[in-house]
C-alpha atoms as a PDB file:
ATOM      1  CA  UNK A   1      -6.409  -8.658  -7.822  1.00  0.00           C
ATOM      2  CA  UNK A   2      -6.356  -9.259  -4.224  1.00  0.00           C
ATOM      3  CA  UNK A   3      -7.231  -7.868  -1.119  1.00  0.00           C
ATOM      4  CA  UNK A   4      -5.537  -7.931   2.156  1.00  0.00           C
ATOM      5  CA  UNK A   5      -7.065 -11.653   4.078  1.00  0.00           C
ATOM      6  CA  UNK A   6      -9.082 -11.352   6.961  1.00  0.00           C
ATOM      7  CA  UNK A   7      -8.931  -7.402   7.018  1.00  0.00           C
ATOM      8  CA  UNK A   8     -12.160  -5.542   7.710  1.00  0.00           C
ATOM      9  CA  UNK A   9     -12.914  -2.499   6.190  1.00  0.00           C
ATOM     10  CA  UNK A  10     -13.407  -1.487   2.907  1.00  0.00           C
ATOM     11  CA  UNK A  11     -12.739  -3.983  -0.865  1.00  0.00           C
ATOM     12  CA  UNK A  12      -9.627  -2.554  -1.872  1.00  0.00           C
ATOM     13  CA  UNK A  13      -7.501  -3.760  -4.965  1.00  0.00           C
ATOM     14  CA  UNK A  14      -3.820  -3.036  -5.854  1.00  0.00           C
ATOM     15  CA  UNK A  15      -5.211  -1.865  -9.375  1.00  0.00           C
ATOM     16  CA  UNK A  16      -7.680   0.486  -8.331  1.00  0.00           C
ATOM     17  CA  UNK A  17      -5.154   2.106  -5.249  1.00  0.00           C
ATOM     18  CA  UNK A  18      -1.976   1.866  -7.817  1.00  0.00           C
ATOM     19  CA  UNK A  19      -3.907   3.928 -10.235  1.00  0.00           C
ATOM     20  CA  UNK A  20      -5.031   6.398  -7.719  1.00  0.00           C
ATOM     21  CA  UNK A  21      -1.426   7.165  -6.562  1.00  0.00           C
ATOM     22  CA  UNK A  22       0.003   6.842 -10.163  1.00  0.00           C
ATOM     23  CA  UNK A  23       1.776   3.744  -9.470  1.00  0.00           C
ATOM     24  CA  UNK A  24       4.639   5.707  -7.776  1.00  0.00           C
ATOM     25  CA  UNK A  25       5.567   3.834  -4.757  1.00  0.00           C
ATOM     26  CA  UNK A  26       4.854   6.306  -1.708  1.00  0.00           C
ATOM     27  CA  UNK A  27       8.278   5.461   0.175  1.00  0.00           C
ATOM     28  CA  UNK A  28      10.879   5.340  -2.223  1.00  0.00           C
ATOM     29  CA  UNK A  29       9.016   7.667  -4.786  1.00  0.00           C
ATOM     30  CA  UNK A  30      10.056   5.347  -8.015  1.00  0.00           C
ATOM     31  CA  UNK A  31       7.477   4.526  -9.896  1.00  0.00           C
ATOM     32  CA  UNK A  32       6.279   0.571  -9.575  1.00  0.00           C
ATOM     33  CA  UNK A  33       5.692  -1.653 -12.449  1.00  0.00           C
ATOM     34  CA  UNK A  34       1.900  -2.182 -12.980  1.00  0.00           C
ATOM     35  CA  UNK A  35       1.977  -5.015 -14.917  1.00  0.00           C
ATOM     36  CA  UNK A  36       3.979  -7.207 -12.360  1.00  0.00           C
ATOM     37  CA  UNK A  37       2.361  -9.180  -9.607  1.00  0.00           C
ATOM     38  CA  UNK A  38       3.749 -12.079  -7.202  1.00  0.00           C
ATOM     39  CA  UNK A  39       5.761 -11.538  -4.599  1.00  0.00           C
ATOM     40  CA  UNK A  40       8.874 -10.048  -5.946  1.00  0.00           C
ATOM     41  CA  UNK A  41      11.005  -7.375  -4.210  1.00  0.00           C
ATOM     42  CA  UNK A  42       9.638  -4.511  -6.968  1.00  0.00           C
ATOM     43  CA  UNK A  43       6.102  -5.992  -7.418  1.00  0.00           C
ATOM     44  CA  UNK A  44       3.577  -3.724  -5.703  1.00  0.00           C
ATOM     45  CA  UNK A  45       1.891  -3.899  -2.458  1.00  0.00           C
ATOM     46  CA  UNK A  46      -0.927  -2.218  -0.354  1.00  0.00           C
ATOM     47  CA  UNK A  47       0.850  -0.810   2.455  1.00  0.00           C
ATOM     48  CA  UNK A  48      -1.034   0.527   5.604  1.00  0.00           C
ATOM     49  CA  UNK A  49      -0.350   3.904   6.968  1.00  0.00           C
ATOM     50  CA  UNK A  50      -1.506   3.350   9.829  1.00  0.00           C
ATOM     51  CA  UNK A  51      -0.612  -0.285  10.497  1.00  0.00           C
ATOM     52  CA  UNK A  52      -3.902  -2.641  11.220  1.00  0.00           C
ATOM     53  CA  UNK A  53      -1.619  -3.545  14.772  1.00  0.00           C
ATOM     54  CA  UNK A  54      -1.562  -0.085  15.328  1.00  0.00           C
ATOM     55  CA  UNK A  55      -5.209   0.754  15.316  1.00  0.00           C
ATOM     56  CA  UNK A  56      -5.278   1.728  11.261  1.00  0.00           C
ATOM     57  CA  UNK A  57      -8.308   0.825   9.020  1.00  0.00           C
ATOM     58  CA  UNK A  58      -8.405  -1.270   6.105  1.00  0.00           C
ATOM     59  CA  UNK A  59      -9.803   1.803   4.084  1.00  0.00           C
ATOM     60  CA  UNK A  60      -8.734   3.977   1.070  1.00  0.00           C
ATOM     61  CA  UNK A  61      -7.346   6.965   2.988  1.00  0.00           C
ATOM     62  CA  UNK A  62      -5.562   4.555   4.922  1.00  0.00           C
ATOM     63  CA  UNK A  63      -3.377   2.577   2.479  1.00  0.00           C
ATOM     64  CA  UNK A  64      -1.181   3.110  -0.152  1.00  0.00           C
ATOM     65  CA  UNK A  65       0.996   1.793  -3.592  1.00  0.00           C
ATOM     66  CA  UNK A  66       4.392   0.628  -2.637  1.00  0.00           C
ATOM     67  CA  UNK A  67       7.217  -1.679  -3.627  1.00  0.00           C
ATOM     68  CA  UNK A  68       7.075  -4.912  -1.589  1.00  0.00           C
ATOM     69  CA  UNK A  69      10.338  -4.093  -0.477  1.00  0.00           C
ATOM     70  CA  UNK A  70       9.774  -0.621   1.059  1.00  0.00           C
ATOM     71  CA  UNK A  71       6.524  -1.907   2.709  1.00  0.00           C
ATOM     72  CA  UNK A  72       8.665  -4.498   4.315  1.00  0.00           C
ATOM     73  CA  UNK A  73      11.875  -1.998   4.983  1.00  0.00           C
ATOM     74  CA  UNK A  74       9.443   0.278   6.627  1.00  0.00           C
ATOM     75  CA  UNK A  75       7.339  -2.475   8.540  1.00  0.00           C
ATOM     76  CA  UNK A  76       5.751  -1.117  11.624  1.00  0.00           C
ATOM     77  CA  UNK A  77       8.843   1.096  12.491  1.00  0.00           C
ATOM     78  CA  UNK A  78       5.484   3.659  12.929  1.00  0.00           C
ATOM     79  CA  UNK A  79       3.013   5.884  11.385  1.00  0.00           C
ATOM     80  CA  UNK A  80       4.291   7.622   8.304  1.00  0.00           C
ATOM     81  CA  UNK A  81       3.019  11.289   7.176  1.00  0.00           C
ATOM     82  CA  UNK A  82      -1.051  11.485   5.844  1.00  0.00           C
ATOM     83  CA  UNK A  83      -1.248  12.624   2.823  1.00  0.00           C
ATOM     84  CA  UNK A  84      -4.443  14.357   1.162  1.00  0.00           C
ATOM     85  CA  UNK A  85      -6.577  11.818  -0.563  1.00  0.00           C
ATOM     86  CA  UNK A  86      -9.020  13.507  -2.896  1.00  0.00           C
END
């Protein structure tokens, strides 16, 4: 499973960060299909919550599970809400 190219920061996989948010997608809220990977408009995606062009990190508390389609939708329209990571 892959990591985002040429990003510093930490190694972080859509498994590992789609099982740590429950594989709901953190826009939209439905949940995203774990088993499906390309680059499909339902397929999940690491999506930066503080965008990299922004000044975000490339770290855990920084990203989250969504669908490739929210992650696009949403773009770099701006910082979205932190949430808690435990």
């Amino acid at each position: 499973h892959s990591t985002r190219a040429g990003a510093k920061g930490e190694r972080i996989t859509i498994t590992a960060i789609g099982n740590r948010d429950a594989w709901q997608c953190h826009i939209c809220k439905r949940t995203i299909n774990r088993k499906q990977r390309g680059n499909g408009p339902l397929h999940p995606s690491i999506d930066h919550l503080i965008p990299l062009s922004c000044g975000g990190t490339h770290t855990k508390d920084n990203v989250a599970i969504a669908h490739r389609q929210c992650n696009s939708e949403r773009c770099v329209s701006g910082e979205v809400q932190l949430r808690l990571v435990g």
